[in-house]
PDB file of N, CA and C in Angstrom:
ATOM      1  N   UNK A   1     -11.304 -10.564  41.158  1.00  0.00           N
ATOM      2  CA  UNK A   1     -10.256 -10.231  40.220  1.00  0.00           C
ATOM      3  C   UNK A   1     -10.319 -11.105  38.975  1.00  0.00           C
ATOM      4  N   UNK A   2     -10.493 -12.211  39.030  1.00  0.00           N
ATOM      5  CA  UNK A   2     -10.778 -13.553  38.067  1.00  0.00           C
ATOM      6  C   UNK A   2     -11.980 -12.858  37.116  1.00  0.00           C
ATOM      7  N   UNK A   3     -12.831 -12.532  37.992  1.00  0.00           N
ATOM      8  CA  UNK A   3     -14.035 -11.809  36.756  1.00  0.00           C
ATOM      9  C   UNK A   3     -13.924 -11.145  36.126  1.00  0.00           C
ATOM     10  N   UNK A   4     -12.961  -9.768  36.753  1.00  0.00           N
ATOM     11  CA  UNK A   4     -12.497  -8.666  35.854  1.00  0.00           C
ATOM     12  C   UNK A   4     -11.804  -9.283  34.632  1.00  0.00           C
ATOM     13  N   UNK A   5     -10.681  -9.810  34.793  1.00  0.00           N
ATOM     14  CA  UNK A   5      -9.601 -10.054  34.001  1.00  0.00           C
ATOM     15  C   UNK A   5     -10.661 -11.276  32.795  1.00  0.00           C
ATOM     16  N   UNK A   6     -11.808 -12.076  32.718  1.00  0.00           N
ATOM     17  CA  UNK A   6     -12.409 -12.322  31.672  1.00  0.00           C
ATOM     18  C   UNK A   6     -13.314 -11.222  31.196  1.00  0.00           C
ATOM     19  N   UNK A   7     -14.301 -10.612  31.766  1.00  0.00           N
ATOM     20  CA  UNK A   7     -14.531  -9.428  30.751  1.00  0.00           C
ATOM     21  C   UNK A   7     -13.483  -8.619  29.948  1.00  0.00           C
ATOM     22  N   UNK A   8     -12.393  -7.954  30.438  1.00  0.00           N
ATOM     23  CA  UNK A   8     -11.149  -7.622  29.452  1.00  0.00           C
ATOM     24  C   UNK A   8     -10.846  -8.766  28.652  1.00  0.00           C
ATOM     25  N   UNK A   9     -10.728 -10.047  28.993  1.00  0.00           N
ATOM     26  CA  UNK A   9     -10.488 -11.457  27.525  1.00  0.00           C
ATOM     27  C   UNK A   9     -11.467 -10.975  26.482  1.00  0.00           C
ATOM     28  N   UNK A  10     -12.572 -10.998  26.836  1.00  0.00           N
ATOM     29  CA  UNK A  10     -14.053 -10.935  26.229  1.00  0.00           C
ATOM     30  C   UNK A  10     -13.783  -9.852  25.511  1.00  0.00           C
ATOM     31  N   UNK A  11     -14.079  -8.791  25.670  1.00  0.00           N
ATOM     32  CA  UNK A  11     -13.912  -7.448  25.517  1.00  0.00           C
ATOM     33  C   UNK A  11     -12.460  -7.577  23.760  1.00  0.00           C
ATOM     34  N   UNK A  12     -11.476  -8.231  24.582  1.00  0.00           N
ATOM     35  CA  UNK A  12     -10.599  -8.060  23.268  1.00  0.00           C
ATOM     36  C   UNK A  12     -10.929  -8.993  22.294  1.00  0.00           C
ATOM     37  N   UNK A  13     -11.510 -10.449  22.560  1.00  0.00           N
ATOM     38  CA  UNK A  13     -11.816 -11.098  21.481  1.00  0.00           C
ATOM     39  C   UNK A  13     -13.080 -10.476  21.025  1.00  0.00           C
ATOM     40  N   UNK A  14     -14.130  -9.652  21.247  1.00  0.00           N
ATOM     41  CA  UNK A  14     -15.047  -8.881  20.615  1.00  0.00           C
ATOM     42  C   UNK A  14     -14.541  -8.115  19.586  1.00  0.00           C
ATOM     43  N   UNK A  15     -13.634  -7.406  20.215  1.00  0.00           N
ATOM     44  CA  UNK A  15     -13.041  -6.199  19.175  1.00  0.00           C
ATOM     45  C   UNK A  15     -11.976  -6.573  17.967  1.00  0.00           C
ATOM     46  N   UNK A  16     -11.212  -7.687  18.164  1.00  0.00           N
ATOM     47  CA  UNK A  16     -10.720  -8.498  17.500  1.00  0.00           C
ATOM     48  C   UNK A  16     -11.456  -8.977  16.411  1.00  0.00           C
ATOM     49  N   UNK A  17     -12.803  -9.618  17.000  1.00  0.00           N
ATOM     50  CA  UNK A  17     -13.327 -10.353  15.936  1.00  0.00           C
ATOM     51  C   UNK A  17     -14.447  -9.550  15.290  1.00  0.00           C
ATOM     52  N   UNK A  18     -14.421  -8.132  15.390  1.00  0.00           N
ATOM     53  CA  UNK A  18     -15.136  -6.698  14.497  1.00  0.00           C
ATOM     54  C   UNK A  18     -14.252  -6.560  14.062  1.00  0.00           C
ATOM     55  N   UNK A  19     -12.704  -6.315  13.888  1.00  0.00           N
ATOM     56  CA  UNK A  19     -11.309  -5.616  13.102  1.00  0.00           C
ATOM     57  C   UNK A  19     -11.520  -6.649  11.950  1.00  0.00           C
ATOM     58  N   UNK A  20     -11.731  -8.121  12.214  1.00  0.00           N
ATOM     59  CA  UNK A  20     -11.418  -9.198  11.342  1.00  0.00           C
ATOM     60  C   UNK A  20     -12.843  -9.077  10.318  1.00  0.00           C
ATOM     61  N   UNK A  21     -13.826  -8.720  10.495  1.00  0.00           N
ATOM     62  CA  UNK A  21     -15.203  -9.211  10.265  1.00  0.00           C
ATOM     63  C   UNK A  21     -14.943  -7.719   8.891  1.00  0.00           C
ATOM     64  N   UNK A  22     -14.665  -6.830   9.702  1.00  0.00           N
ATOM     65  CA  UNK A  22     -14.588  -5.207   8.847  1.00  0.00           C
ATOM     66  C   UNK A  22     -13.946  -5.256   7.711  1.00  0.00           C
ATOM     67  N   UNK A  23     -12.023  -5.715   8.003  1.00  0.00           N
ATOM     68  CA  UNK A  23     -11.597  -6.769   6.813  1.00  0.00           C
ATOM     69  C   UNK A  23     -11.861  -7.519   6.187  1.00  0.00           C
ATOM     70  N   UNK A  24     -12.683  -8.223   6.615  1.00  0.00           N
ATOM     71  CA  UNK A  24     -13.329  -9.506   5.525  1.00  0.00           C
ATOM     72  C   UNK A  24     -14.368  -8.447   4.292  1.00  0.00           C
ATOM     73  N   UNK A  25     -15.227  -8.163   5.138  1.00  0.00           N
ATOM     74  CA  UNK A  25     -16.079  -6.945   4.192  1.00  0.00           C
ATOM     75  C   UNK A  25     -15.427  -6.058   3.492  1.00  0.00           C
ATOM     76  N   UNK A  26     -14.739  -5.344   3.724  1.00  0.00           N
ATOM     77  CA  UNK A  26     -13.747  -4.282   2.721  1.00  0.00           C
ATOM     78  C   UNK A  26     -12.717  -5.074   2.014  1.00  0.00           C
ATOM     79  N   UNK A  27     -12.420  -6.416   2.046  1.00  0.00           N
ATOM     80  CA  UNK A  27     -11.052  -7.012   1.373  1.00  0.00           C
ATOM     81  C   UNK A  27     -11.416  -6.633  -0.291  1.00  0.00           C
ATOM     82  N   UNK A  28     -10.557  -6.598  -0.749  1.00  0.00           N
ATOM     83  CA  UNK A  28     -10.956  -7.395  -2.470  1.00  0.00           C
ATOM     84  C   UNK A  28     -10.645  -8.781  -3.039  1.00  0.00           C
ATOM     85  N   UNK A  29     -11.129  -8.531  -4.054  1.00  0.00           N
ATOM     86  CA  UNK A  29     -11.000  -9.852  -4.529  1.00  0.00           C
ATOM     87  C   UNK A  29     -11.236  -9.332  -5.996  1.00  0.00           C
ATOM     88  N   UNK A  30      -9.604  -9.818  -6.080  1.00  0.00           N
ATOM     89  CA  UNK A  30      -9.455  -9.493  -7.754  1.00  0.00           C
ATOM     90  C   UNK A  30      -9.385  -7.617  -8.275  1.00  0.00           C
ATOM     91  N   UNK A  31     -10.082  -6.753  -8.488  1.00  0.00           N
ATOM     92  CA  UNK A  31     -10.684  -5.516  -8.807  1.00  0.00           C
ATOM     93  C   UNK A  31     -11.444  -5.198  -8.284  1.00  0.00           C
ATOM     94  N   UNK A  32     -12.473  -6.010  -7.846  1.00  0.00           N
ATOM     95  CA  UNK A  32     -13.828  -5.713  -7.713  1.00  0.00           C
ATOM     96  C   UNK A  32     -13.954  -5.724  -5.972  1.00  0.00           C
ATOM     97  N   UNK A  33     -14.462  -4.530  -5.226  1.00  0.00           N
ATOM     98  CA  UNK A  33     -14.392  -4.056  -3.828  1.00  0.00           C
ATOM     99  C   UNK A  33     -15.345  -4.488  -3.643  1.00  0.00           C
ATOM    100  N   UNK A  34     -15.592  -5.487  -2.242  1.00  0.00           N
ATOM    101  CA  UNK A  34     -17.506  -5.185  -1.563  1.00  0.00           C
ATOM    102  C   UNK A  34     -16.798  -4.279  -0.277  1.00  0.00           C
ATOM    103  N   UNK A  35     -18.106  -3.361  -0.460  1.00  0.00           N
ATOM    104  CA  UNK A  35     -17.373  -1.857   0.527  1.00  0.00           C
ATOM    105  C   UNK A  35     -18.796  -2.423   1.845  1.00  0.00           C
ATOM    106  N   UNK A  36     -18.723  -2.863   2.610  1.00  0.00           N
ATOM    107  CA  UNK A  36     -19.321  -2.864   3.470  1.00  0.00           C
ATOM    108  C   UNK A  36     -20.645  -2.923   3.831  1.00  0.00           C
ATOM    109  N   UNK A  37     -21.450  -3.518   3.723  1.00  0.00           N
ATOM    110  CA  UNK A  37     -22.972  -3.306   3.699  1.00  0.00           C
ATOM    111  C   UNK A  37     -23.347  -3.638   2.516  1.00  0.00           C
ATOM    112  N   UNK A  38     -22.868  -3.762   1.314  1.00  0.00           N
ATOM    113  CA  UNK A  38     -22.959  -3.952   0.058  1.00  0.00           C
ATOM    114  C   UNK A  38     -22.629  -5.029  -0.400  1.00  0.00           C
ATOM    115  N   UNK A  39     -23.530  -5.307  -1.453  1.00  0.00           N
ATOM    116  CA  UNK A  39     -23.030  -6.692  -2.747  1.00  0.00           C
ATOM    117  C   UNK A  39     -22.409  -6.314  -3.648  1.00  0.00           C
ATOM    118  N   UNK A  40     -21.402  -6.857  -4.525  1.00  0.00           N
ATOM    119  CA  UNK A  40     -21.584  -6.578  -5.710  1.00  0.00           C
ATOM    120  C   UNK A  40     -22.325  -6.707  -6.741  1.00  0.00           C
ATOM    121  N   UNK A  41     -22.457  -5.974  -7.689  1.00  0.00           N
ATOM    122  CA  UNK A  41     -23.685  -5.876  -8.681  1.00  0.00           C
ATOM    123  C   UNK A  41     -22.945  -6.902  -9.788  1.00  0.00           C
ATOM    124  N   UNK A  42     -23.996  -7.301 -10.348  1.00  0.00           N
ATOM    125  CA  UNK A  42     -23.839  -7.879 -11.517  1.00  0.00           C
ATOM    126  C   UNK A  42     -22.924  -7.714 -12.464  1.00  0.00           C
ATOM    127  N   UNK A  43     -23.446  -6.389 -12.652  1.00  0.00           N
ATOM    128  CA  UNK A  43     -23.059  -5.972 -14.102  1.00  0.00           C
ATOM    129  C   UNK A  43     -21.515  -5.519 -13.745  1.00  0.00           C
ATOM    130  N   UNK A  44     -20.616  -5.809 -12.900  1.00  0.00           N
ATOM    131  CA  UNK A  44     -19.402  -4.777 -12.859  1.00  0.00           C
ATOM    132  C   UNK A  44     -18.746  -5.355 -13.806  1.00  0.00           C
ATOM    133  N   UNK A  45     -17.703  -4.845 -14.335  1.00  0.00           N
ATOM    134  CA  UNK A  45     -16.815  -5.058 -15.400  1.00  0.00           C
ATOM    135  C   UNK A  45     -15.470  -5.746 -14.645  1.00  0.00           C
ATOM    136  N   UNK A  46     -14.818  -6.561 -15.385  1.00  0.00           N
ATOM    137  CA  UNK A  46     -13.552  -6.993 -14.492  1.00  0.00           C
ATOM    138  C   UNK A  46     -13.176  -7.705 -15.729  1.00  0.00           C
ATOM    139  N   UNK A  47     -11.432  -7.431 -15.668  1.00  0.00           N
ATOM    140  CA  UNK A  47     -10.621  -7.359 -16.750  1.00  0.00           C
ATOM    141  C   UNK A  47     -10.505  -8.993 -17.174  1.00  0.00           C
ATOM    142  N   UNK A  48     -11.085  -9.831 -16.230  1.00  0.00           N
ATOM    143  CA  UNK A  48     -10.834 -11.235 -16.383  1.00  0.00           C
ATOM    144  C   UNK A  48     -11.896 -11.795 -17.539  1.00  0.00           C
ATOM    145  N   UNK A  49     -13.089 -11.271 -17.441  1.00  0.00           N
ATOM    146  CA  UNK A  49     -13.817 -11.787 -18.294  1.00  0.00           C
ATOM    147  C   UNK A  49     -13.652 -11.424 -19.945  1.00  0.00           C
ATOM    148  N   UNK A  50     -12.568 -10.351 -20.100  1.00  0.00           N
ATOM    149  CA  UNK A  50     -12.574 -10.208 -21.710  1.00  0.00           C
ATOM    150  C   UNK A  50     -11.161 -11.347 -22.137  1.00  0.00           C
ATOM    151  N   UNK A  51     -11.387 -11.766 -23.372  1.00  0.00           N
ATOM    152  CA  UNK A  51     -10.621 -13.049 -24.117  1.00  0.00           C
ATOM    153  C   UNK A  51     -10.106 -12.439 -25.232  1.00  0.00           C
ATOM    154  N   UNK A  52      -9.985 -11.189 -25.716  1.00  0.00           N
ATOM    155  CA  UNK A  52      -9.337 -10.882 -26.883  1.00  0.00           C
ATOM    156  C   UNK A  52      -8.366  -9.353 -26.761  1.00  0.00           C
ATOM    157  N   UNK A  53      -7.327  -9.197 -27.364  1.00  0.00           N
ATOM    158  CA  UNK A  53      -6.297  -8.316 -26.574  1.00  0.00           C
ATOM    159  C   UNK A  53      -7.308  -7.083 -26.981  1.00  0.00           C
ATOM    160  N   UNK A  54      -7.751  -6.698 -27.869  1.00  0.00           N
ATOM    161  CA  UNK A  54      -8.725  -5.554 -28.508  1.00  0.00           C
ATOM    162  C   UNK A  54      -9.606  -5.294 -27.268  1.00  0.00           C
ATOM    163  N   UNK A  55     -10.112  -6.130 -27.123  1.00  0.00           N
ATOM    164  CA  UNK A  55     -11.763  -5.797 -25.717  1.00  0.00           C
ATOM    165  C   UNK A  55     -10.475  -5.521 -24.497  1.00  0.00           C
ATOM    166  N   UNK A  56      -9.498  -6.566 -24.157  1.00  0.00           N
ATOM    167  CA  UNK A  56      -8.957  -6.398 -22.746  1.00  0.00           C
ATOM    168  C   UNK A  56      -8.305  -5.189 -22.906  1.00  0.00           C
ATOM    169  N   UNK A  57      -7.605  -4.334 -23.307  1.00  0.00           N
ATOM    170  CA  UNK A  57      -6.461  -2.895 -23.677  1.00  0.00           C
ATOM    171  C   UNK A  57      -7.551  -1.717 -23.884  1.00  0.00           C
ATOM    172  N   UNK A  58      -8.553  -2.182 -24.563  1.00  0.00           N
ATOM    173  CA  UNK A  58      -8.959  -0.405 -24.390  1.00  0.00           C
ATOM    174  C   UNK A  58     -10.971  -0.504 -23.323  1.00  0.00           C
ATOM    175  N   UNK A  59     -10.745  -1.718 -22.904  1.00  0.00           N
ATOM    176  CA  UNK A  59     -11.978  -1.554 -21.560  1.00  0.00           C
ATOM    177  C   UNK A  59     -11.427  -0.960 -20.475  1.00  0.00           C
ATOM    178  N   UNK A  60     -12.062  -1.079 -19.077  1.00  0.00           N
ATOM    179  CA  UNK A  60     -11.573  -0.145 -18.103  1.00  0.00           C
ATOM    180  C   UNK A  60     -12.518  -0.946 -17.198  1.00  0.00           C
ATOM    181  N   UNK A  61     -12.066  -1.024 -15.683  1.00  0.00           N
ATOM    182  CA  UNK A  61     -12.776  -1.717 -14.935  1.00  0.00           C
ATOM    183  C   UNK A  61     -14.377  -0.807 -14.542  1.00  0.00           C
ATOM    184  N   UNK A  62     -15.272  -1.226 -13.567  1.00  0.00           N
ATOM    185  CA  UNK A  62     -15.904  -0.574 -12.844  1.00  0.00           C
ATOM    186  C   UNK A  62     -15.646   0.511 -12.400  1.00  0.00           C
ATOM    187  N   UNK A  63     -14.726   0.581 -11.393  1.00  0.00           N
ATOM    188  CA  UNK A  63     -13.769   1.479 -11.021  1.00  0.00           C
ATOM    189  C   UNK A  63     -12.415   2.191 -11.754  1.00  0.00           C
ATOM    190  N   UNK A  64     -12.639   1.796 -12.888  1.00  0.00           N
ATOM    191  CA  UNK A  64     -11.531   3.140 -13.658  1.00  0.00           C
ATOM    192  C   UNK A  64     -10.329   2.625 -13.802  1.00  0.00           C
ATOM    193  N   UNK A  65      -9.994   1.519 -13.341  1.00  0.00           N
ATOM    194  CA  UNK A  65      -8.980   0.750 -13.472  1.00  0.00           C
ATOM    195  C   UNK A  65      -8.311   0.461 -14.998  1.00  0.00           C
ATOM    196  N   UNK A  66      -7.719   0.467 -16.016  1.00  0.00           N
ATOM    197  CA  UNK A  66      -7.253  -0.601 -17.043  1.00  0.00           C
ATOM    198  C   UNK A  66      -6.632  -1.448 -16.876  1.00  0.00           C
ATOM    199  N   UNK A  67      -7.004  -2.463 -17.748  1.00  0.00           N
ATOM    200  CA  UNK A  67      -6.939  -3.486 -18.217  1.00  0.00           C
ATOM    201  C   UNK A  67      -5.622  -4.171 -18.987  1.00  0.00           C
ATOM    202  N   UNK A  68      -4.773  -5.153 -18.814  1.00  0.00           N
ATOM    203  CA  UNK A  68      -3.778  -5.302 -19.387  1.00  0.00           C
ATOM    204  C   UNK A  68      -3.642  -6.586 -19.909  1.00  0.00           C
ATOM    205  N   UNK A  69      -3.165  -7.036 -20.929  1.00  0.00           N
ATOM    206  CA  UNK A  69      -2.845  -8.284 -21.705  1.00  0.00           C
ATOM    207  C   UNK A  69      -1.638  -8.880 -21.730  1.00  0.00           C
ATOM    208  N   UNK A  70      -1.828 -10.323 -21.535  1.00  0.00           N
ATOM    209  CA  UNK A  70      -0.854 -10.885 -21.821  1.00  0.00           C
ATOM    210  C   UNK A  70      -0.643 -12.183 -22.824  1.00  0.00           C
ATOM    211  N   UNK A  71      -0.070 -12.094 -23.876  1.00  0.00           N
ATOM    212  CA  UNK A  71       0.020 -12.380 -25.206  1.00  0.00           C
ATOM    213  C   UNK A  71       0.446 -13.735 -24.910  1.00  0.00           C
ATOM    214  N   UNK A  72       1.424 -14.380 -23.538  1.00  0.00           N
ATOM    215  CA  UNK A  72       2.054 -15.331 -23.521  1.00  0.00           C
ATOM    216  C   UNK A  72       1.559 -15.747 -21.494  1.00  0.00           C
ATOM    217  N   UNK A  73       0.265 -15.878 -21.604  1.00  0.00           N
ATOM    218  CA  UNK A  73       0.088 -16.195 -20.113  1.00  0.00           C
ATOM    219  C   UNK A  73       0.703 -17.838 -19.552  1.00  0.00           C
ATOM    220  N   UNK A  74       0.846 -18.023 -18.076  1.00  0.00           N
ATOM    221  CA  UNK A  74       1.160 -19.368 -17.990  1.00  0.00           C
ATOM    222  C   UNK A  74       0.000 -20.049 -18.224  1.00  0.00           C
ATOM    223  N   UNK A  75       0.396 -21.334 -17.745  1.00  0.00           N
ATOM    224  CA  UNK A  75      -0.716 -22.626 -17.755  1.00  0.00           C
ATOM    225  C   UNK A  75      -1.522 -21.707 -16.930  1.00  0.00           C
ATOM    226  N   UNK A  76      -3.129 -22.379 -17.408  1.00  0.00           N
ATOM    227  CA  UNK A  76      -4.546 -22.337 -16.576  1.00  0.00           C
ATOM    228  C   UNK A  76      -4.618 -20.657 -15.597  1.00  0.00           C
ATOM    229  N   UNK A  77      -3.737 -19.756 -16.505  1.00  0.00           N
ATOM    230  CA  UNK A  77      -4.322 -18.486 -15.920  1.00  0.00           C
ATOM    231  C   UNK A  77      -4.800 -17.419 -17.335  1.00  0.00           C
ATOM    232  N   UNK A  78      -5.508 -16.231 -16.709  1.00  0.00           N
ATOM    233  CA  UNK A  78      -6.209 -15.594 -17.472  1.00  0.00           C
ATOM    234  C   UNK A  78      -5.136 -14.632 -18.454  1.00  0.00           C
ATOM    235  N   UNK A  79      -5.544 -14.297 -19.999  1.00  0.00           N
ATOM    236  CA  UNK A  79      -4.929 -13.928 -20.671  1.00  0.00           C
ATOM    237  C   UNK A  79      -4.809 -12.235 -20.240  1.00  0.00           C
ATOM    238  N   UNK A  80      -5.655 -11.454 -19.575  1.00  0.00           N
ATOM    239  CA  UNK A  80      -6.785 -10.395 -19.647  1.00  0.00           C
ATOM    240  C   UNK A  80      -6.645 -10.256 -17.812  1.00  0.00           C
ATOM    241  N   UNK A  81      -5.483  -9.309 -17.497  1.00  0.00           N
ATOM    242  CA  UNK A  81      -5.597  -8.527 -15.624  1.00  0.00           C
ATOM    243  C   UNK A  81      -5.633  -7.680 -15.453  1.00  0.00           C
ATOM    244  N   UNK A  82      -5.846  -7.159 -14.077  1.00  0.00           N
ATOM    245  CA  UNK A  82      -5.901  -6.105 -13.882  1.00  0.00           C
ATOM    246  C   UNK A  82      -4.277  -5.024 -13.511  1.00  0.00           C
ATOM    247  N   UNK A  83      -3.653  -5.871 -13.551  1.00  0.00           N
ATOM    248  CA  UNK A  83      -1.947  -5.350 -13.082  1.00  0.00           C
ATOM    249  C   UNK A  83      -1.242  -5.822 -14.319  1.00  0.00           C
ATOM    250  N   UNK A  84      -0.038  -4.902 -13.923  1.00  0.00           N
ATOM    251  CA  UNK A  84       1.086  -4.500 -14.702  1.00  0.00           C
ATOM    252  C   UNK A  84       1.541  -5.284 -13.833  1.00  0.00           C
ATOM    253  N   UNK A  85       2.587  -5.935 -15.083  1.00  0.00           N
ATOM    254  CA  UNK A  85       4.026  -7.119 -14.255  1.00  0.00           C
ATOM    255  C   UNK A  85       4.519  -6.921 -15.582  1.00  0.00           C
ATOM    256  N   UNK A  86       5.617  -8.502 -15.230  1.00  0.00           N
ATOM    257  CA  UNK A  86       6.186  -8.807 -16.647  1.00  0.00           C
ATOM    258  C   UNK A  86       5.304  -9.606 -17.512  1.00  0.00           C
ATOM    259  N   UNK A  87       5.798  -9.212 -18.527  1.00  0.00           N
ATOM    260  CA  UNK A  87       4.607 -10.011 -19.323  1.00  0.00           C
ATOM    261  C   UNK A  87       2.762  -9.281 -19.958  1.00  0.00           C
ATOM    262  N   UNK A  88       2.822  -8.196 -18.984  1.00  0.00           N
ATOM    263  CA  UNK A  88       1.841  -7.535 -19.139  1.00  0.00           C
ATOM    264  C   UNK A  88       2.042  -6.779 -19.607  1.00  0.00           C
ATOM    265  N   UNK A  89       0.994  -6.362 -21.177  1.00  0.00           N
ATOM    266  CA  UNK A  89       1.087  -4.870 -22.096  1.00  0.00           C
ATOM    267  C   UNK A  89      -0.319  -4.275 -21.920  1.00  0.00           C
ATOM    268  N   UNK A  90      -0.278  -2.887 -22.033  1.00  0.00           N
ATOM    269  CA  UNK A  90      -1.133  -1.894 -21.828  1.00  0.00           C
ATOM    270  C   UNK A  90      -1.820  -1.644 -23.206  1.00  0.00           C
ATOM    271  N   UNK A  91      -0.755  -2.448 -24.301  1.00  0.00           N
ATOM    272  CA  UNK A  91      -1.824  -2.038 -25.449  1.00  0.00           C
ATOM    273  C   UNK A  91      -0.992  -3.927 -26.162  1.00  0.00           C
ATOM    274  N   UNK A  92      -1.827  -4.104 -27.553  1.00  0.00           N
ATOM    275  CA  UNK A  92      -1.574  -5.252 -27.992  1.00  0.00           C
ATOM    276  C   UNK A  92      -0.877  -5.350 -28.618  1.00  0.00           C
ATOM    277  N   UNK A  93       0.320  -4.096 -29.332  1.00  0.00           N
ATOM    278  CA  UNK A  93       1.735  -4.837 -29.714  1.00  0.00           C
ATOM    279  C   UNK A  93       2.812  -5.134 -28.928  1.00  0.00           C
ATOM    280  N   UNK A  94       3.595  -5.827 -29.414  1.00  0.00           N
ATOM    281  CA  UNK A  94       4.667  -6.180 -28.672  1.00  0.00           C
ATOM    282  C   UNK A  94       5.542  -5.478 -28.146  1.00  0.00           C
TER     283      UNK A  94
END
């Protein structure tokens, strides 16, 4: 009975630690998806790397996403995201 009842332990920490492993691979980070089996490429676009409200408002991510600005970001974060909040405009007037 002792044997059975560790193969079923086994068995769930296996499957457990494929649910977790599957998530880790499909999570995001930031915009940019790694879909499973895949890297990301180089070249993808992501709203973080543009610095001027002109490039960040009318680019578009990899994935089709836009891009939004913020004219008045806090300390040590990016001017240029991928989400709408407060503070975030879809185009560069006020």
């Amino acid at each position: 009975m002792l044997k059975k009842s560790k193969i079923y332990y086994l068995l769930l920490f296996l499957l457990i630690a494929l649910y977790l492993f599957y998530r880790y691979l499909s999570s995001k980070e930031g915009i940019t998806s790694n879909v499973a089996g895949q890297t990301p490429k180089l070249d993808e676009t992501q709203c973080t790397q543009f610095t001027n409200c002109s490039d960040c408002t009318t680019k578009r991510t990899t994935s089709g996403n836009p891009c939004y600005w913020n004219p008045n970001p806090p300390k040590n974060e990016q001017s240029c995201g991928s989400f709408a909040g407060n503070g975030w405009l879809p185009t560069c007037g006020k």
